[in-house]
C-alpha atoms as a PDB file:
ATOM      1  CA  UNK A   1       4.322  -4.749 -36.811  1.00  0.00           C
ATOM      2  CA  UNK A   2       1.693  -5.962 -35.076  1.00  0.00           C
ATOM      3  CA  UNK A   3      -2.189  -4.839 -34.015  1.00  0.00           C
ATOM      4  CA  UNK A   4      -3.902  -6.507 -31.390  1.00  0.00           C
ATOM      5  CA  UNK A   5      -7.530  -5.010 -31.049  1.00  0.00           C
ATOM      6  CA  UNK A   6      -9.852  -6.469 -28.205  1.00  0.00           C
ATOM      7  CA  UNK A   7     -13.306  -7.424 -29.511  1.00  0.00           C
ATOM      8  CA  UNK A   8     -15.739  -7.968 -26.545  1.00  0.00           C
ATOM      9  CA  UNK A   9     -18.047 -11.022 -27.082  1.00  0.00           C
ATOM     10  CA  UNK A  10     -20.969 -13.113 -25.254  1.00  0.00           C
ATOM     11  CA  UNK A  11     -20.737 -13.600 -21.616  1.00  0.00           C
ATOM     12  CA  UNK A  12     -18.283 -10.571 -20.799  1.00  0.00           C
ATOM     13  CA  UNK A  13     -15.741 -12.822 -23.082  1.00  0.00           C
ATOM     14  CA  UNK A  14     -12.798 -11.253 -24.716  1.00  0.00           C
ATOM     15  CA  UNK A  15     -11.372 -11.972 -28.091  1.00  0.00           C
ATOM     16  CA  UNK A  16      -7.703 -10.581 -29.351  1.00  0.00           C
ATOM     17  CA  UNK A  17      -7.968 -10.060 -33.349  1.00  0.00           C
ATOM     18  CA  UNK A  18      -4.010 -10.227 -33.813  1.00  0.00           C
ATOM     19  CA  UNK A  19      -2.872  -8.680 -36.999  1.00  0.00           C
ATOM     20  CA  UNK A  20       0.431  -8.579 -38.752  1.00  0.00           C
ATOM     21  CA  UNK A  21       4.319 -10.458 -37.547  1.00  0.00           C
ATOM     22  CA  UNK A  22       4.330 -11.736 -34.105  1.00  0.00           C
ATOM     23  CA  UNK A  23       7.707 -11.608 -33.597  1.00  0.00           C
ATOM     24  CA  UNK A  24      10.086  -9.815 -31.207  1.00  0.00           C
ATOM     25  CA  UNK A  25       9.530  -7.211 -29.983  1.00  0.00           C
ATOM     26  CA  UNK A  26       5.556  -7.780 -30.593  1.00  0.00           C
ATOM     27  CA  UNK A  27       6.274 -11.101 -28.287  1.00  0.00           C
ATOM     28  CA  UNK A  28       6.281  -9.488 -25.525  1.00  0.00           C
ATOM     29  CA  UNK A  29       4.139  -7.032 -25.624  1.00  0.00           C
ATOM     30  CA  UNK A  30       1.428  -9.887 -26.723  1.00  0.00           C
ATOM     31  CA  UNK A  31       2.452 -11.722 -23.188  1.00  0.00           C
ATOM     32  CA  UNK A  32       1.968  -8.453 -21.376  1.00  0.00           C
ATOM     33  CA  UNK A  33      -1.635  -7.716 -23.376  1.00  0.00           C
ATOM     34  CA  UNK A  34      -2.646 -11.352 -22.291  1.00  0.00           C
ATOM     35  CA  UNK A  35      -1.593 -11.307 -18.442  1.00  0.00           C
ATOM     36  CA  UNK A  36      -3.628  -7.828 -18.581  1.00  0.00           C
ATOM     37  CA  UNK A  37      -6.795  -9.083 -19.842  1.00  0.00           C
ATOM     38  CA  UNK A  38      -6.303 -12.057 -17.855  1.00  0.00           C
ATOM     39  CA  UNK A  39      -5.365 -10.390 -14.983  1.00  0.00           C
ATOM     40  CA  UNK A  40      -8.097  -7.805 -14.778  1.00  0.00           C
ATOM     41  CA  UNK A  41     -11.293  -9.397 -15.661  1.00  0.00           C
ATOM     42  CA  UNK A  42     -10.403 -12.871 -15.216  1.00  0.00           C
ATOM     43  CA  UNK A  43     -12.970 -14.099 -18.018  1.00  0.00           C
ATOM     44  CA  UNK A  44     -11.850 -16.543 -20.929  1.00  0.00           C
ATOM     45  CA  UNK A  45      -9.922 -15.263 -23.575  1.00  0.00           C
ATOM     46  CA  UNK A  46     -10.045 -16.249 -27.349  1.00  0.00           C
ATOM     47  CA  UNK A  47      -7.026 -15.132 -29.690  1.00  0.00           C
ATOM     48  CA  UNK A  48      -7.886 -14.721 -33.244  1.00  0.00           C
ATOM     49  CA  UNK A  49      -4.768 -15.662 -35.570  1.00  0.00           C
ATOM     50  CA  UNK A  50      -6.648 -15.235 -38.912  1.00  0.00           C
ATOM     51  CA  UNK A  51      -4.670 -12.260 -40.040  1.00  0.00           C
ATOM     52  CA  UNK A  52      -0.965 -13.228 -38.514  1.00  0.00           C
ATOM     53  CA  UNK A  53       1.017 -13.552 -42.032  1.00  0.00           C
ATOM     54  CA  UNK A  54       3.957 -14.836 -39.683  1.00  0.00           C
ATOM     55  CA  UNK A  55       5.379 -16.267 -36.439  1.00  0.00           C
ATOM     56  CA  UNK A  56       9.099 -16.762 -35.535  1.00  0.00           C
ATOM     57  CA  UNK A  57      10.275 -19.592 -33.158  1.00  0.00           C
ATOM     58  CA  UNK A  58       9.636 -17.288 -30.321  1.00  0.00           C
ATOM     59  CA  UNK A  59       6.035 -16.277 -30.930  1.00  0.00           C
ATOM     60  CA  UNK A  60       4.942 -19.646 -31.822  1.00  0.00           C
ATOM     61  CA  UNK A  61       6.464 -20.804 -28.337  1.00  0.00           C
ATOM     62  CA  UNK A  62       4.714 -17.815 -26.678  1.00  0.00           C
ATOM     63  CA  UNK A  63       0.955 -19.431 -28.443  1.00  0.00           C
ATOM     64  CA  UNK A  64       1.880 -22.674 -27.013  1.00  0.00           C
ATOM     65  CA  UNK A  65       2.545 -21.637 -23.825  1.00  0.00           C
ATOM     66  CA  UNK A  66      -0.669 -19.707 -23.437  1.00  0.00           C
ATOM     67  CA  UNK A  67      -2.478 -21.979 -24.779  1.00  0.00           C
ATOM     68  CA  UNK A  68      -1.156 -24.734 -22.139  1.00  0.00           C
ATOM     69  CA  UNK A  69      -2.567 -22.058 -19.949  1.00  0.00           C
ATOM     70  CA  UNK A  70      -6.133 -22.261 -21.297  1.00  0.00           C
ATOM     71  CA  UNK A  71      -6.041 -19.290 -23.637  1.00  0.00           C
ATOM     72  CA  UNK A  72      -7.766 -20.459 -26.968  1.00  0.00           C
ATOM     73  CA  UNK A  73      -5.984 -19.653 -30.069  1.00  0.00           C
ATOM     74  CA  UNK A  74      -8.350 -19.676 -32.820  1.00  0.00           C
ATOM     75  CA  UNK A  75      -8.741 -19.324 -36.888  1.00  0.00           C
ATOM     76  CA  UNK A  76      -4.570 -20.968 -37.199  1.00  0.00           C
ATOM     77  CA  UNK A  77      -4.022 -19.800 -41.014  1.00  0.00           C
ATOM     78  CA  UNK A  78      -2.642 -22.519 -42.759  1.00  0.00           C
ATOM     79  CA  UNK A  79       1.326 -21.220 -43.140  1.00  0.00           C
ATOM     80  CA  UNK A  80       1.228 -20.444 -39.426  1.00  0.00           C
ATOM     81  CA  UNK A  81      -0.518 -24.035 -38.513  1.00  0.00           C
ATOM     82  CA  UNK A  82       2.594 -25.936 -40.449  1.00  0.00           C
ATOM     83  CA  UNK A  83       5.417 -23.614 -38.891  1.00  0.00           C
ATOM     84  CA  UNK A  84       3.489 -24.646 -35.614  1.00  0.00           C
ATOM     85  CA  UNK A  85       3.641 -28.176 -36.219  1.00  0.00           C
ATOM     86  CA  UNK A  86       7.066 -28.152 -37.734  1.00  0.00           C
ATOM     87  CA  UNK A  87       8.187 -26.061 -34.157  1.00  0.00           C
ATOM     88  CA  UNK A  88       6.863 -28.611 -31.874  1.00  0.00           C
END
């Protein structure tokens, strides 16, 4: 499972607190919850991985991908960080 709550900050700014396994089918619906906050209000938006316990290969590509498209992925817990580095 996963829980994605938006947190509005500063400046009309949007931060995702992402909770729980991203991994399928939670992949995709974080890609859809991104492109919609994106999409809509077309401010900067902050996702906060402090409380992901776990990523598979695809949601770890899915974080690198947005974040090559200038989403910032913030608070990497440790286990995560090292499956991230080990993936790329």
């Amino acid at each position: 499972m996963l829980r994605i709550t938006a947190i509005p900050g500063d400046n009309g700014k949007t931060c995702l607190k992402l909770e729980g396994r991203l991994v399928e089918p939670w992949v995709e619906l974080l890609r859809q919850t991104c492109q919609a906050h994106r999409g809509e209000l077309d401010l900067p938006l902050t996702l906060d991985l402090s409380a992901v316990g776990f990523a598979n290969r695809e949601g770890l590509r899915l974080l690198h991908h947005l974040q090559s498209e200038g989403i910032n992925c913030a608070s990497w817990p440790p286990f995560l960080k090292e499956l991230s580095r080990q993936e790329s």
